[in-house]
C-alpha atoms as a PDB file:
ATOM      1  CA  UNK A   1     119.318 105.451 126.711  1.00  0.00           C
ATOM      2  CA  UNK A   2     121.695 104.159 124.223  1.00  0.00           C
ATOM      3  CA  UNK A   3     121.067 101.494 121.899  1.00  0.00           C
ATOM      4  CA  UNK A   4     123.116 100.261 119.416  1.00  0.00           C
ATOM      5  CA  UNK A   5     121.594  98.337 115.906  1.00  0.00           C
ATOM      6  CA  UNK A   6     123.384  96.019 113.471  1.00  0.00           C
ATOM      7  CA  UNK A   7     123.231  97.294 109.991  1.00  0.00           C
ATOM      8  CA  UNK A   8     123.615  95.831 106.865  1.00  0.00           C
ATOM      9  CA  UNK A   9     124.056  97.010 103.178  1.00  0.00           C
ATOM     10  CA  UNK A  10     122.358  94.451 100.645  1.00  0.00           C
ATOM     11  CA  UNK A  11     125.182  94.448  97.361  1.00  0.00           C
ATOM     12  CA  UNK A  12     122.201  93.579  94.853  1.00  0.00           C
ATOM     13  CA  UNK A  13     119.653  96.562  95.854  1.00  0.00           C
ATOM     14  CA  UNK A  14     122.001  98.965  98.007  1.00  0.00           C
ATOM     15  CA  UNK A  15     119.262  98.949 100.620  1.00  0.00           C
ATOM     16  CA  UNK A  16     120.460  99.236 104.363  1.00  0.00           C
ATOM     17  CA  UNK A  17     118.145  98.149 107.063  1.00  0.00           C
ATOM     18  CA  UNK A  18     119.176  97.278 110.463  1.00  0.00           C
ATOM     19  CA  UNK A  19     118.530  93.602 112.300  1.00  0.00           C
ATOM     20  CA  UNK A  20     120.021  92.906 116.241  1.00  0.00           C
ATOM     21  CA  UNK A  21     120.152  95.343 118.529  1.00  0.00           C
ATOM     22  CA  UNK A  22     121.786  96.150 121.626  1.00  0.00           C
ATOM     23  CA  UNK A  23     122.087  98.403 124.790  1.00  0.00           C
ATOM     24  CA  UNK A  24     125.669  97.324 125.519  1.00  0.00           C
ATOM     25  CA  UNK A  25     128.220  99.307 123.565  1.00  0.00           C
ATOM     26  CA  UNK A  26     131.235  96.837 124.320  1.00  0.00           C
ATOM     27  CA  UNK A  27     128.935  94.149 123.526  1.00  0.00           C
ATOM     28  CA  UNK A  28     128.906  96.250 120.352  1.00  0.00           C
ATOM     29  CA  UNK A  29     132.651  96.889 119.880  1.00  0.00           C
ATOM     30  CA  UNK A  30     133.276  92.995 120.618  1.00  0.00           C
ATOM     31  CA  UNK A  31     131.130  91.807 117.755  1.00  0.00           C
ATOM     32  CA  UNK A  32     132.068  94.396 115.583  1.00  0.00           C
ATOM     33  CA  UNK A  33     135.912  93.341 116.143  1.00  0.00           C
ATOM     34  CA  UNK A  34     135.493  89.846 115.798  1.00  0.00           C
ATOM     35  CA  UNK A  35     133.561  89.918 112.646  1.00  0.00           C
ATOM     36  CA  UNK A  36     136.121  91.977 110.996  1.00  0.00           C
ATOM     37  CA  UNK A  37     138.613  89.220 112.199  1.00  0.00           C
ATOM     38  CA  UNK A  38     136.397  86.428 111.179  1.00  0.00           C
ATOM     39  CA  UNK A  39     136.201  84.871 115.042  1.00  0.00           C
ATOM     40  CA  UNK A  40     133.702  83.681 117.114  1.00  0.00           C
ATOM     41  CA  UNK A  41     132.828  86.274 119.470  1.00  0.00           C
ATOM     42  CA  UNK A  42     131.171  83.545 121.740  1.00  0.00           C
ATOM     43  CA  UNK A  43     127.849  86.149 121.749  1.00  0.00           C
ATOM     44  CA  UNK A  44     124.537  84.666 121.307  1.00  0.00           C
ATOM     45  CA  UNK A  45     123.299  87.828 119.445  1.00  0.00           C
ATOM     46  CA  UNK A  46     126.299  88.645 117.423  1.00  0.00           C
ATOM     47  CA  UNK A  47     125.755  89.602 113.753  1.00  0.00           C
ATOM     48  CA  UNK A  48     126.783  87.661 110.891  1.00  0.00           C
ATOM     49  CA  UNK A  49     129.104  88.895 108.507  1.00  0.00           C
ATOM     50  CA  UNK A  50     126.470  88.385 105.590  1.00  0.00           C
ATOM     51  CA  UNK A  51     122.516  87.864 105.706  1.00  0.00           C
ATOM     52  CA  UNK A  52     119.965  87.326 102.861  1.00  0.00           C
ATOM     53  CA  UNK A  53     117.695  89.582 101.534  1.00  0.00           C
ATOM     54  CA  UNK A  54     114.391  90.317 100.205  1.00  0.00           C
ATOM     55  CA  UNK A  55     114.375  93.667  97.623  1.00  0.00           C
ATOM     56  CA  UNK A  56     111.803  95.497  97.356  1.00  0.00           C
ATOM     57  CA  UNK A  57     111.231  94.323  93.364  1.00  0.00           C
ATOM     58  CA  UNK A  58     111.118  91.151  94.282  1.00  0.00           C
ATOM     59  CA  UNK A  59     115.076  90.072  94.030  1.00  0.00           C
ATOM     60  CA  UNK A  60     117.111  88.536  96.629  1.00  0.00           C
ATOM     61  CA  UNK A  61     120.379  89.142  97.023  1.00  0.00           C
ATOM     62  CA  UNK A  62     123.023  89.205  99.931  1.00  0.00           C
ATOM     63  CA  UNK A  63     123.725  91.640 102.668  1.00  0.00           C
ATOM     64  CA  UNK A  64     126.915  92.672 104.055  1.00  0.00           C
ATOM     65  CA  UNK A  65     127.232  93.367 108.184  1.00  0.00           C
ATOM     66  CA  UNK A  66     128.410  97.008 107.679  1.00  0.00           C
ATOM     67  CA  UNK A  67     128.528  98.164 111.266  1.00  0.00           C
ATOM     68  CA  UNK A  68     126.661  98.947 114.680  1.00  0.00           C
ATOM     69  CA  UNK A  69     124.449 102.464 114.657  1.00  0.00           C
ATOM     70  CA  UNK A  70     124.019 104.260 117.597  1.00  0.00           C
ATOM     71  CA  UNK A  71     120.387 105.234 118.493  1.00  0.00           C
ATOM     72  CA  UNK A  72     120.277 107.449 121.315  1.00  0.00           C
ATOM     73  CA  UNK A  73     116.396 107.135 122.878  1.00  0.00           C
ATOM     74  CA  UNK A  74     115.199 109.629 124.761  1.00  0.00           C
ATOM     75  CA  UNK A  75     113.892 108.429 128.623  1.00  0.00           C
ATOM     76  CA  UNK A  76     109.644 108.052 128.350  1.00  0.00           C
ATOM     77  CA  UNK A  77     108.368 110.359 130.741  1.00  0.00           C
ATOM     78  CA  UNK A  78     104.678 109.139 130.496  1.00  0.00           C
ATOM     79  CA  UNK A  79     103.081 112.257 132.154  1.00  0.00           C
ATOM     80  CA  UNK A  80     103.398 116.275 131.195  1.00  0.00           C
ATOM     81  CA  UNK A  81     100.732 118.766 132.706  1.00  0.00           C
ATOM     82  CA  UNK A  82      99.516 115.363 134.710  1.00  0.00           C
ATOM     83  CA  UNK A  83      98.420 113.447 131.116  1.00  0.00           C
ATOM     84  CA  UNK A  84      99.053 110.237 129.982  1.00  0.00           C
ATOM     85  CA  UNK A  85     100.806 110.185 126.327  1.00  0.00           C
END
């Protein structure tokens, strides 16, 4: 299964981390269009082009919406040799 996370790049600390995340890839694309064009996408879930930060020393600072990362997930198969992981 595909998933796809919204990461963002904070300008005081460098840190990425990653916030909303979704299964939908043109969901994905859309957002990811219409942030770079500064336009509603009409999404509830659609990133924001910046988002605050916590740094790790204590700092706060302001995060830019960098882009979608794909996580691929492998299925759960909850039994192998008949046991439950």
């Amino acid at each position: 299964m595909k998933e796809y996370k919204a990461i963002y790049k904070c300008r005081k600390c460098g840190k990425s981390f990653g916030e909303a995340i979704t299964g939908d890839e043109r969901l994905a694309r859309k957002t990811l269009i219409c942030a770079c064009l500064e336009t509603p996408s009409g999404e509830p879930m659609s990133p924001t082009l910046y988002f605050p930060h916590s740094c790790d020393n204590g700092d706060l600072g302001v995060a830019d919406f960098i882009g979608w990362e794909k996580e691929v997930k492998e299925e759960f198969e909850p039994y192998e040799n008949g046991f439950l992981f």
